[in-house]
C-alpha atoms as a PDB file:
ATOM      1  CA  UNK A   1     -16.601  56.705   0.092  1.00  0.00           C
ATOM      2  CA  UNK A   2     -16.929  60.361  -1.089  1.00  0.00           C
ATOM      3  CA  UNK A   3     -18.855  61.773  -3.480  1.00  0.00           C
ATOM      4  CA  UNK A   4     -17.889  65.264  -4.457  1.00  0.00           C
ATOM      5  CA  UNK A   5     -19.410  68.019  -6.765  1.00  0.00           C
ATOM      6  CA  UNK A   6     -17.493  71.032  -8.083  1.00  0.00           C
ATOM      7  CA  UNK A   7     -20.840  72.217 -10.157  1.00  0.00           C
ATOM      8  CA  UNK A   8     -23.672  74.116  -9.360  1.00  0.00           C
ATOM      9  CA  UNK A   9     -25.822  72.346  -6.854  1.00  0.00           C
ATOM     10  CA  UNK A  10     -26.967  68.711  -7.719  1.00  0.00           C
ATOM     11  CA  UNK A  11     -29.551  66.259  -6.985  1.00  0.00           C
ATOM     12  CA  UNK A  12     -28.124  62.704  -6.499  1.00  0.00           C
ATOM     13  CA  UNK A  13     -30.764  60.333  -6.988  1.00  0.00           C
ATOM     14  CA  UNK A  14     -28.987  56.966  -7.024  1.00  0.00           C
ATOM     15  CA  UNK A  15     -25.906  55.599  -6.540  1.00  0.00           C
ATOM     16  CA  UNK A  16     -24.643  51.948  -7.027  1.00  0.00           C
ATOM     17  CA  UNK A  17     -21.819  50.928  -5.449  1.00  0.00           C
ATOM     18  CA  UNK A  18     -20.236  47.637  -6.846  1.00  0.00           C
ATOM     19  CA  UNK A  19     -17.652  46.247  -4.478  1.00  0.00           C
ATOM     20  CA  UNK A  20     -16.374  43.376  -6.035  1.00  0.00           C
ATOM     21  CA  UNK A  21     -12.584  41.593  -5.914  1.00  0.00           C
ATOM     22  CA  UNK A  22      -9.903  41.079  -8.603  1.00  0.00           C
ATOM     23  CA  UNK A  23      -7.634  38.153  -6.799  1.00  0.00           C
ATOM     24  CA  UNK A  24      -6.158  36.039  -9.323  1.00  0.00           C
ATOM     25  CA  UNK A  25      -7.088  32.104  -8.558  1.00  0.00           C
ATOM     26  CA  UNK A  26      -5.215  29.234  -8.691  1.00  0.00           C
ATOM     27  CA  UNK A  27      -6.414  25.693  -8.953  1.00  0.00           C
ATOM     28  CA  UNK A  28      -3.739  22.708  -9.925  1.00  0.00           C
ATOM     29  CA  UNK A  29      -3.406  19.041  -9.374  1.00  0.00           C
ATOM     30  CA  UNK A  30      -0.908  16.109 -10.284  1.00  0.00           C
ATOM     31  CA  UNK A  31      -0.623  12.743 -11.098  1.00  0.00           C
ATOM     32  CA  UNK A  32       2.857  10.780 -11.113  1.00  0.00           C
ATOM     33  CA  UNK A  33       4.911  13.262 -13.235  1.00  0.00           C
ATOM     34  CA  UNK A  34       2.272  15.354 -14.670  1.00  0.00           C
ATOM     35  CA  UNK A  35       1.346  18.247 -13.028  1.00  0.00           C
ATOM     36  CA  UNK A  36      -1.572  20.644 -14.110  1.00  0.00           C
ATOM     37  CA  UNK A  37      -2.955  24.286 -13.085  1.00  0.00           C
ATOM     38  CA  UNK A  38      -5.549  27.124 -13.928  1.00  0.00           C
ATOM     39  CA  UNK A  39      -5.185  30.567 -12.885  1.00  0.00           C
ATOM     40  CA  UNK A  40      -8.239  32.817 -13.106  1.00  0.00           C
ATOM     41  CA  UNK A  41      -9.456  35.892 -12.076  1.00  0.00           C
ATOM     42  CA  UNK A  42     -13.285  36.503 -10.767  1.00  0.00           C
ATOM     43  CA  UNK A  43     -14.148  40.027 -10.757  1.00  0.00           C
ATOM     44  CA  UNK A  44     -18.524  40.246  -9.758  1.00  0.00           C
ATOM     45  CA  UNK A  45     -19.075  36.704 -11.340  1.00  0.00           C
ATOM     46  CA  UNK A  46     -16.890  37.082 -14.465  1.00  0.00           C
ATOM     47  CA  UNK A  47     -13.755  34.802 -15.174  1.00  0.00           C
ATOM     48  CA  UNK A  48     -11.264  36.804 -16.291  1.00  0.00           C
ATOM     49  CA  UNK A  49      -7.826  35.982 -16.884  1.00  0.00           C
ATOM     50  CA  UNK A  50      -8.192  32.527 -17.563  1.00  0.00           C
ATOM     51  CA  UNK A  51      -5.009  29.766 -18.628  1.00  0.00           C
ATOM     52  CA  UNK A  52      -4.361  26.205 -18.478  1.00  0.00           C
ATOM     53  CA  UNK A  53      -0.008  24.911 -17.740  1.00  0.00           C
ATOM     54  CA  UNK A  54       0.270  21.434 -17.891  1.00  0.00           C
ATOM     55  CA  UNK A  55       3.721  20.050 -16.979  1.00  0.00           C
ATOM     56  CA  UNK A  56       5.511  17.183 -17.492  1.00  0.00           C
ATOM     57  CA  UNK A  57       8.173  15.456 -16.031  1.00  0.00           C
ATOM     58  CA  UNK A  58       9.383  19.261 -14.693  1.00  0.00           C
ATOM     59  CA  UNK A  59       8.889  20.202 -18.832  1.00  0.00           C
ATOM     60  CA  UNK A  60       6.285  22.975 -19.511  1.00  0.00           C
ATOM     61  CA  UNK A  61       4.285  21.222 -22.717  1.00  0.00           C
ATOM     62  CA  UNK A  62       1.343  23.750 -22.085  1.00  0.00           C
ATOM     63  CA  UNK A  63       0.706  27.415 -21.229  1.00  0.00           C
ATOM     64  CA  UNK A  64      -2.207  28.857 -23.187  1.00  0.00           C
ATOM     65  CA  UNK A  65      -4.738  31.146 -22.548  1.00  0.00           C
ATOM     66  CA  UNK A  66      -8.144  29.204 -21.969  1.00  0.00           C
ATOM     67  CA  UNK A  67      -9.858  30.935 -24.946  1.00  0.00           C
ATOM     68  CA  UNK A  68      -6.490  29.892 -27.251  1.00  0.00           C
ATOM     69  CA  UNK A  69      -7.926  26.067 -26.349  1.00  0.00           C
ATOM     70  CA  UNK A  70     -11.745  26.350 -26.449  1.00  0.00           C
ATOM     71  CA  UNK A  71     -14.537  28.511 -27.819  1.00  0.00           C
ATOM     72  CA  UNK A  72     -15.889  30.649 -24.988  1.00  0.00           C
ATOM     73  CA  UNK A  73     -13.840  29.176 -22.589  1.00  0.00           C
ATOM     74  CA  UNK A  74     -12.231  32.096 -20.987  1.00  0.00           C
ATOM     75  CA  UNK A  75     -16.024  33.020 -19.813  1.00  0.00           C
ATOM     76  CA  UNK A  76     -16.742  30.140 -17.776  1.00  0.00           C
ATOM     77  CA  UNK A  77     -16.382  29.447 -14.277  1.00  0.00           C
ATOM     78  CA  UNK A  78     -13.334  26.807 -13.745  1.00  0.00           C
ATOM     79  CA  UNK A  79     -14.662  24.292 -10.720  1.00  0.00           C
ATOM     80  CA  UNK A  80     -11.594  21.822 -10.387  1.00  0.00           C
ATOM     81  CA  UNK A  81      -8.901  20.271 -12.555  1.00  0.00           C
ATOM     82  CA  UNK A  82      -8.201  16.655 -12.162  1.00  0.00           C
ATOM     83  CA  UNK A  83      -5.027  14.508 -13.360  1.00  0.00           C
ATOM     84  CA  UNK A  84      -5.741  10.904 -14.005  1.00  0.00           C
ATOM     85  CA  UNK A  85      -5.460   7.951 -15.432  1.00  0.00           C
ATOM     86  CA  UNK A  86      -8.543   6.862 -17.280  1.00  0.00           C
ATOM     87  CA  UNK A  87      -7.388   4.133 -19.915  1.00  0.00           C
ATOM     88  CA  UNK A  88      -4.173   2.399 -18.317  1.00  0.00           C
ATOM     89  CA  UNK A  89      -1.547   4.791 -19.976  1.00  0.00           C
ATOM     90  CA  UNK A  90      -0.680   8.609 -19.317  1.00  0.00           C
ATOM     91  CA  UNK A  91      -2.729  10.672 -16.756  1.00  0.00           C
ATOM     92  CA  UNK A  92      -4.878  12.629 -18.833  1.00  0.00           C
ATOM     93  CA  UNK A  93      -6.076  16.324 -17.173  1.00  0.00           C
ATOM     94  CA  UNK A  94      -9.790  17.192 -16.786  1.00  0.00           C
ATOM     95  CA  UNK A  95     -10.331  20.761 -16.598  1.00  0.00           C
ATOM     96  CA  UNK A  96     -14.285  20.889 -15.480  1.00  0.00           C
ATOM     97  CA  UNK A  97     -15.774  24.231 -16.438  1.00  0.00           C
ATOM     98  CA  UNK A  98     -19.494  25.713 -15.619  1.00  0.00           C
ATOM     99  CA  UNK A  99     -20.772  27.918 -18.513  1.00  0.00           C
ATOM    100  CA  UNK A 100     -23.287  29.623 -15.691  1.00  0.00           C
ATOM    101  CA  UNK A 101     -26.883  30.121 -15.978  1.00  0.00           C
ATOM    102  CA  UNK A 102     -30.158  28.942 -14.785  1.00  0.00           C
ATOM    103  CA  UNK A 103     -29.645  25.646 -15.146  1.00  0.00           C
ATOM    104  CA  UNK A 104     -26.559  24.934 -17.319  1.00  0.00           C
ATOM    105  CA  UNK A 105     -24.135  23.347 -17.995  1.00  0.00           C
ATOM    106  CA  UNK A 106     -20.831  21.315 -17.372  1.00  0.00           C
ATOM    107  CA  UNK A 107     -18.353  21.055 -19.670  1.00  0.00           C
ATOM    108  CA  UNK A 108     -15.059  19.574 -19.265  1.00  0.00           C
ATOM    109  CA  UNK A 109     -11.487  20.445 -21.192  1.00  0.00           C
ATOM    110  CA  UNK A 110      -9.921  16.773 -21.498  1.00  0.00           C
ATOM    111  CA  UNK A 111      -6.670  16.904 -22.589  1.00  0.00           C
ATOM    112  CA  UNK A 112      -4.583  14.065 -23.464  1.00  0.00           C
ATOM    113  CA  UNK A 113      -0.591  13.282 -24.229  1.00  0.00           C
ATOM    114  CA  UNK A 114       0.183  12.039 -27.614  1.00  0.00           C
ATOM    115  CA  UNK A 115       3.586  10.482 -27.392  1.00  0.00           C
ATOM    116  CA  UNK A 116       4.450  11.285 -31.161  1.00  0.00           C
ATOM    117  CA  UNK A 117       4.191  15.146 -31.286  1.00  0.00           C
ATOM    118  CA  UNK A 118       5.153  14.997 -27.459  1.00  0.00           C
ATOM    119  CA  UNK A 119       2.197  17.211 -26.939  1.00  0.00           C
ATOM    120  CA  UNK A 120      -1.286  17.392 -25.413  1.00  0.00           C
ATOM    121  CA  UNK A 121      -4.610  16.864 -28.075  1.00  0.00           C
ATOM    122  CA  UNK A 122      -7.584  18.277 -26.861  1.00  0.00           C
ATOM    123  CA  UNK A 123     -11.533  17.341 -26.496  1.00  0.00           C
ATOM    124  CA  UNK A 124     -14.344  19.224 -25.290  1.00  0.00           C
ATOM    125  CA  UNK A 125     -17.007  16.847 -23.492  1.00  0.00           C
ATOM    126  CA  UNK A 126     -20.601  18.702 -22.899  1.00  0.00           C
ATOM    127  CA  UNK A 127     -22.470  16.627 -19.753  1.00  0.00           C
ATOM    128  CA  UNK A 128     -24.912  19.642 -20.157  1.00  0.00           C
ATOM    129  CA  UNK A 129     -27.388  20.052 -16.764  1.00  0.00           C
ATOM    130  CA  UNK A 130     -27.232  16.849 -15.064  1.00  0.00           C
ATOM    131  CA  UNK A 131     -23.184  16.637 -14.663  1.00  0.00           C
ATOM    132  CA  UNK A 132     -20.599  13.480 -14.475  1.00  0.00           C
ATOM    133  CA  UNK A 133     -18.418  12.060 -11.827  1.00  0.00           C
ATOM    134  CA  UNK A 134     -15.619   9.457 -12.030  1.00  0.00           C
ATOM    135  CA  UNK A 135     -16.057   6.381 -10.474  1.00  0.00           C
ATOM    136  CA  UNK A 136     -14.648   2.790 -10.718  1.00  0.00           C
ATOM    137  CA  UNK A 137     -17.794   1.095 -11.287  1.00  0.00           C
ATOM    138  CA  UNK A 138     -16.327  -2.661 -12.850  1.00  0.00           C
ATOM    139  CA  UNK A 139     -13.225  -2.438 -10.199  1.00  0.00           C
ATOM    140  CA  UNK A 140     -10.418  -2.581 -12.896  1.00  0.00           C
ATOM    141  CA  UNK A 141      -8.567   0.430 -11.526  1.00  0.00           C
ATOM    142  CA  UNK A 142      -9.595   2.494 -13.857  1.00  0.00           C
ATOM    143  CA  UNK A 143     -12.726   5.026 -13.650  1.00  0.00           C
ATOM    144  CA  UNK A 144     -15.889   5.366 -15.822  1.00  0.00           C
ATOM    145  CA  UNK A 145     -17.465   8.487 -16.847  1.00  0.00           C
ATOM    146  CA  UNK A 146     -21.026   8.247 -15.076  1.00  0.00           C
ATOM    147  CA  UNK A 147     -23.373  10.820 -16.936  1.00  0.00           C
ATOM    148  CA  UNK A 148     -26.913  10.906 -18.364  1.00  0.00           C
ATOM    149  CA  UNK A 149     -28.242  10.524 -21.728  1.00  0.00           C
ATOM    150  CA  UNK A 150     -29.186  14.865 -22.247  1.00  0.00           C
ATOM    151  CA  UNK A 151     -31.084  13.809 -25.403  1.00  0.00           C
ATOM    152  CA  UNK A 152     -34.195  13.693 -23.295  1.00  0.00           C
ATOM    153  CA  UNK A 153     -34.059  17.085 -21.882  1.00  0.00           C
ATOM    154  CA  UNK A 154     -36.466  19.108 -23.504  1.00  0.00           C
ATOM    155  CA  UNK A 155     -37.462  16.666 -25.967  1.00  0.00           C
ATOM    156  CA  UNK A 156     -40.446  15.140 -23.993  1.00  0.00           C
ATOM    157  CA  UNK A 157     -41.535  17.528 -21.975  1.00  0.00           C
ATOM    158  CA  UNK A 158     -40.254  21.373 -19.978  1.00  0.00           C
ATOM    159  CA  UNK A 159     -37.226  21.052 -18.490  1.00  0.00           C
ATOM    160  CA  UNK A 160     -38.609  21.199 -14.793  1.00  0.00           C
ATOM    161  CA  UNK A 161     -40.426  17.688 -15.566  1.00  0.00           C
ATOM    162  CA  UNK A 162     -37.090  16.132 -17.503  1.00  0.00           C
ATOM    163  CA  UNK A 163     -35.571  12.802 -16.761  1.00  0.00           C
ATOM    164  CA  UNK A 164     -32.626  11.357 -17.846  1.00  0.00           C
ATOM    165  CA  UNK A 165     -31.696   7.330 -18.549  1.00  0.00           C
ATOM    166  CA  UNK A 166     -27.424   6.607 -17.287  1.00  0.00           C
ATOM    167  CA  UNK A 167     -24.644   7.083 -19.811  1.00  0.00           C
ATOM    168  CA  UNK A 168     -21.960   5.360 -18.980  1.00  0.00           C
ATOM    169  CA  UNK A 169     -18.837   6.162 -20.782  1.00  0.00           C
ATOM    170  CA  UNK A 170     -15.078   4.101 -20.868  1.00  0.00           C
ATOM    171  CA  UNK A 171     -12.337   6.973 -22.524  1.00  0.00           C
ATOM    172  CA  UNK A 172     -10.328   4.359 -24.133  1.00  0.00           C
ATOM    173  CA  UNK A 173      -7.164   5.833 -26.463  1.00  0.00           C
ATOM    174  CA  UNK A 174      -8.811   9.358 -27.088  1.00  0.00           C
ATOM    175  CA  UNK A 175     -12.576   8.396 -27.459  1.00  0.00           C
ATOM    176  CA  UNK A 176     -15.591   7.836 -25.580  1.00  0.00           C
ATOM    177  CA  UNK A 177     -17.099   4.165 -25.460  1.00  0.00           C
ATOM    178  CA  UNK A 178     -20.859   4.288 -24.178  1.00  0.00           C
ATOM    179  CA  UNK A 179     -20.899   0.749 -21.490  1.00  0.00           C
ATOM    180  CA  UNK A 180     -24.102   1.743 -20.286  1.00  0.00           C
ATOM    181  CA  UNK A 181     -25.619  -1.987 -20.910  1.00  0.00           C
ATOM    182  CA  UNK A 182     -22.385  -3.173 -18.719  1.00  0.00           C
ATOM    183  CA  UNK A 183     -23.730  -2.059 -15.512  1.00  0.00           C
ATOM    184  CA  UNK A 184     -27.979  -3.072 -15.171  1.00  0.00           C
ATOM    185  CA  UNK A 185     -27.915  -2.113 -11.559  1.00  0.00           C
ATOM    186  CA  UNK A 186     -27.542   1.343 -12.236  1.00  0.00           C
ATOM    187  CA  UNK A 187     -30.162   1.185 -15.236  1.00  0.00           C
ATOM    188  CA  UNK A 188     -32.459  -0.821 -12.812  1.00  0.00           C
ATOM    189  CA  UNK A 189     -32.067   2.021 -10.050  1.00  0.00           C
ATOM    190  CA  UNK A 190     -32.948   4.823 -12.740  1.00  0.00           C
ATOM    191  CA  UNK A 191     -35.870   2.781 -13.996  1.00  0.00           C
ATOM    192  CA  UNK A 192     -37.527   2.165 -10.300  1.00  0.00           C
ATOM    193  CA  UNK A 193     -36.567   5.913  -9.851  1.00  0.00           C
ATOM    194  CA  UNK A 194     -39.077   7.131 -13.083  1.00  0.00           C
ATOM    195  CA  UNK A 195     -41.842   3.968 -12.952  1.00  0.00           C
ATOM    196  CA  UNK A 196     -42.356   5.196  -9.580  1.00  0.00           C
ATOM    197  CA  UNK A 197     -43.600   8.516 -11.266  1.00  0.00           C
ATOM    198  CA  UNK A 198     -46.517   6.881 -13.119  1.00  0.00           C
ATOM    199  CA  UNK A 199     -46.954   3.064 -12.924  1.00  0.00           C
ATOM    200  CA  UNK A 200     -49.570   2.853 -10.895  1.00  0.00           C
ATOM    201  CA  UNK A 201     -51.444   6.305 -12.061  1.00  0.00           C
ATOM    202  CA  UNK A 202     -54.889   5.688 -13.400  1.00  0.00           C
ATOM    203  CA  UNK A 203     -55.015   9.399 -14.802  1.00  0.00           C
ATOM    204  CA  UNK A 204     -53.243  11.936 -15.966  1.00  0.00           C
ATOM    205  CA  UNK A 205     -51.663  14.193 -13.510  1.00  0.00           C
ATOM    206  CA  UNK A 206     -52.677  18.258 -12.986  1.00  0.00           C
ATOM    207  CA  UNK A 207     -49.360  19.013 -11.683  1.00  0.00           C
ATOM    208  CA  UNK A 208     -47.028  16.473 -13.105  1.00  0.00           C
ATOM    209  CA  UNK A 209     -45.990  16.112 -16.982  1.00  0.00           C
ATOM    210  CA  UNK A 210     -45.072  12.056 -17.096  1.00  0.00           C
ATOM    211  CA  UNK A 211     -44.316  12.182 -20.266  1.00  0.00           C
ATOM    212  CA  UNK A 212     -40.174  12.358 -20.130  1.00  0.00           C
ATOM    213  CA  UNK A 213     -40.554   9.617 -16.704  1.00  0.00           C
ATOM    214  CA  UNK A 214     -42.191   7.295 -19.339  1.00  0.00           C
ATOM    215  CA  UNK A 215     -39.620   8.016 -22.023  1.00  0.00           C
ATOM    216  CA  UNK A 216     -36.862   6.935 -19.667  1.00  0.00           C
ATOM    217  CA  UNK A 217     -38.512   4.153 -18.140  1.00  0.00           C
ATOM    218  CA  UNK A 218     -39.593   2.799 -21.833  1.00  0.00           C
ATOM    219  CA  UNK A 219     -35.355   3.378 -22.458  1.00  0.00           C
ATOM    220  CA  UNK A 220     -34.484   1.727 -19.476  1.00  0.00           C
ATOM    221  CA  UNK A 221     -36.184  -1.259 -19.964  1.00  0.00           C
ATOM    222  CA  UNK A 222     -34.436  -1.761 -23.743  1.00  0.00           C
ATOM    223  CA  UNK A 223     -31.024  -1.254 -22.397  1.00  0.00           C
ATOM    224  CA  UNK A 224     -31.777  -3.811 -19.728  1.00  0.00           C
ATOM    225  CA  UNK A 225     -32.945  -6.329 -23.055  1.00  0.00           C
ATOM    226  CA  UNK A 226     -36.648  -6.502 -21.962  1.00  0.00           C
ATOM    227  CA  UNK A 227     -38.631  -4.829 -25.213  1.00  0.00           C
ATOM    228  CA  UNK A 228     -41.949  -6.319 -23.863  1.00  0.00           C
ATOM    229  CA  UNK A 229     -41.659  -4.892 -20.490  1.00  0.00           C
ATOM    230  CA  UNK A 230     -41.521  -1.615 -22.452  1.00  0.00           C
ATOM    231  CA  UNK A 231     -44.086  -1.883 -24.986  1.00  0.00           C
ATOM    232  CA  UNK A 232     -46.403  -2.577 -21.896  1.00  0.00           C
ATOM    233  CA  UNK A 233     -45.254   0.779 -20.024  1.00  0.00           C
ATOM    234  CA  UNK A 234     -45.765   2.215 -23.095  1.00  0.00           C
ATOM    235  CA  UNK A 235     -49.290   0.593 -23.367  1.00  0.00           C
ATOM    236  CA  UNK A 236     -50.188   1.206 -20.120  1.00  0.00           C
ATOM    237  CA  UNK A 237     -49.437   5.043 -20.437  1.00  0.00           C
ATOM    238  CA  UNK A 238     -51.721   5.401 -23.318  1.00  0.00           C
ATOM    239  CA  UNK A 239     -54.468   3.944 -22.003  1.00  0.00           C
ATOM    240  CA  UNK A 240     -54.559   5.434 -18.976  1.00  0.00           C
ATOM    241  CA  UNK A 241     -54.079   9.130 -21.026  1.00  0.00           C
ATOM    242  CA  UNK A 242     -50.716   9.768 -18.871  1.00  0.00           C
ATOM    243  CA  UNK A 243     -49.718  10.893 -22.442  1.00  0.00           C
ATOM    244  CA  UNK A 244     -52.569  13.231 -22.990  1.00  0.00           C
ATOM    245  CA  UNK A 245     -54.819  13.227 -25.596  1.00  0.00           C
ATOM    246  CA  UNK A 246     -54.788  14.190 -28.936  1.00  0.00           C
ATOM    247  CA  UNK A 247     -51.357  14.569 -31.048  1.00  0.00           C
ATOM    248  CA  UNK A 248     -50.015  17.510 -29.142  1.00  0.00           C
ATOM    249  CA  UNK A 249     -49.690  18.614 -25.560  1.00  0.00           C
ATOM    250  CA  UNK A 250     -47.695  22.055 -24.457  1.00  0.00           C
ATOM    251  CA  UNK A 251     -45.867  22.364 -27.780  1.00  0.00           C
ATOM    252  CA  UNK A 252     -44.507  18.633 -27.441  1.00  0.00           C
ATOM    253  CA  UNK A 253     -46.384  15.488 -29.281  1.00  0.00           C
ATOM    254  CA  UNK A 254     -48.722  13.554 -27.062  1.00  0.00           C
ATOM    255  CA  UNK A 255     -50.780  10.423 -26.695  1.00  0.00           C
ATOM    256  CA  UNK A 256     -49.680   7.742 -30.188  1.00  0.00           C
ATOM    257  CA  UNK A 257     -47.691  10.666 -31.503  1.00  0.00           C
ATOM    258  CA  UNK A 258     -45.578  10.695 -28.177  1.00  0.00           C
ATOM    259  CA  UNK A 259     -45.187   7.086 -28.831  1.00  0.00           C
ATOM    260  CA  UNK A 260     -44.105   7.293 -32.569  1.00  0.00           C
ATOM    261  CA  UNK A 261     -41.657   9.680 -31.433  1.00  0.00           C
ATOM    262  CA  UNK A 262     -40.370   8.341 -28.874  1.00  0.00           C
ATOM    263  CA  UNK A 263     -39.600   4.347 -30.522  1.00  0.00           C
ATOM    264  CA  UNK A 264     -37.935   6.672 -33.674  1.00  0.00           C
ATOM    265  CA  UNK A 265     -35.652   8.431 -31.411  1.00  0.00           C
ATOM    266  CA  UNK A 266     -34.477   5.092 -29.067  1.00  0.00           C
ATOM    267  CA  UNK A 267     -34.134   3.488 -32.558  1.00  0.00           C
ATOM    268  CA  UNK A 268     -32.185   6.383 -33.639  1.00  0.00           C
ATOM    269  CA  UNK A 269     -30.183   6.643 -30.765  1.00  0.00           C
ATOM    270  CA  UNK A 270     -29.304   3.024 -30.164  1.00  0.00           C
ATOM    271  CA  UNK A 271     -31.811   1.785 -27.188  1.00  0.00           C
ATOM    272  CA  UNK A 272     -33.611  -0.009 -30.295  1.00  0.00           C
ATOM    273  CA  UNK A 273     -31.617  -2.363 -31.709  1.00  0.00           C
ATOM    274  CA  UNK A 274     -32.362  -4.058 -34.891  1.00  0.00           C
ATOM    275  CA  UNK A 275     -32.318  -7.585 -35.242  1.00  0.00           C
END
């Protein structure tokens, strides 16, 4: 490097020097017939650059700029692009995108063939902090979408204390189908995971907020059908003040208000069910 002055005599007093690269990317996969890539370039931690081709059967039915397909796209980081089969028909494509940050977030581009406009519709999934992964959990040959249920983040507590009950999802003719109740080992696995947390406290924690493990727990134990197993977690985290006293705690409700809360949102959301 050379730094050159055709002025009077200068003072440099800093210089940055940003040495970065411009290589365009590449990242593809296929499945049977269908065959699927995104090009990128990252320039210093931008995406730059960024489309989706899907092709089928040799035929080109996409080639669009990522930002032509989503809102804000183009900015994320792509992480890989999967072909697949998730519902017994055509491979759909999974483009799985990071939006960057502190602590945020996954999103996934699922785009799937509809036979009557010979073309690909398109869905934007948010799995938010926590993330997703495929996996054949019932053995049918065809994968479930194992996430978690991001409606507790934040709502209970600061995000460093959050928990998160399973959501497990079947993508069944262009929609998502929560099965979560399907599979109790994995609910039982996330409720030993959080009752671990406070179950056997006898006060409230100085360096712990319980308040989202409870929340789960409590959740857990209504998808696996055992309400009175919940009320007494509930009960047991009131009267040992795990909740804190008083009707707020940090900017989020505590003690009974935490509990009134908490029963209207898992009624809202479908833990609850009425009879």
């Amino acid at each position: 490097m050379q730094v050159d002055n055709s002025g009077p005599p200068a003072t440099l007093h800093c210089l940055t020097l940003d040495i970065s690269r411009a290589v365009p990317e590449t990242l593809s996969a296929r499945h049977g017939a269908v065959q699927a890539g995104v090009t990128f370039t990252e320039r210093n931690f931008f995406y730059e650059h960024a489309g989706l081709k899907i092709t089928r059967s040799g035929r080109t039915l996409l080639d669009s700029p990522l930002a032509g397909l989503c809102r804000d796209c183009d900015t994320f980081r792509p992480v890989k692009i999967v072909v697949r089969d998730l519902d017994g028909g055509e491979p759909e494509v999974l483009l799985e995108l990071y939006t960057q940050g502190a602590h945020c977030c996954t999103t996934v581009l699922l785009l799937r063939y509809d036979s009557a406009t010979r073309a690909y519709r398109r869905t934007l999934l948010d799995f938010g902090n926590y993330g997703y992964k495929l996996a054949d959990l019932d053995d049918d040959g065809l994968p479930e979408i194992e996430a978690f249920d991001e409606r507790f983040i934040y709502t209970f507590g600061a995000y460093v204390f959050s928990s998160a009950p399973p959501l497990i999802s079947q993508y069944r003719q262009g929609r998502l189908v929560d099965v979560t109740r399907r599979f109790p080992a994995l609910i039982r696995r996330s409720a030993a995971m959080v009752g671990k947390e406070f179950l056997t406290m006898k006060r409230p924690s100085n360096d712990v907020d319980l308040r989202t493990y409870v929340a789960v727990y409590v959740a857990d134990q209504y998808l696996l059908g055992r309400p009175a197993e919940a009320k007494r977690a509930l009960d047991y985290a009131l009267d040992h003040g795990l909740l804190y006293r008083g009707k707020q705690y940090l900017g989020s409700p505590a003690g009974l208000a935490f509990a009134a809360v908490l029963l209207r949102d898992l009624a809202r959301w479908g833990y609850i069910r009425s009879r």
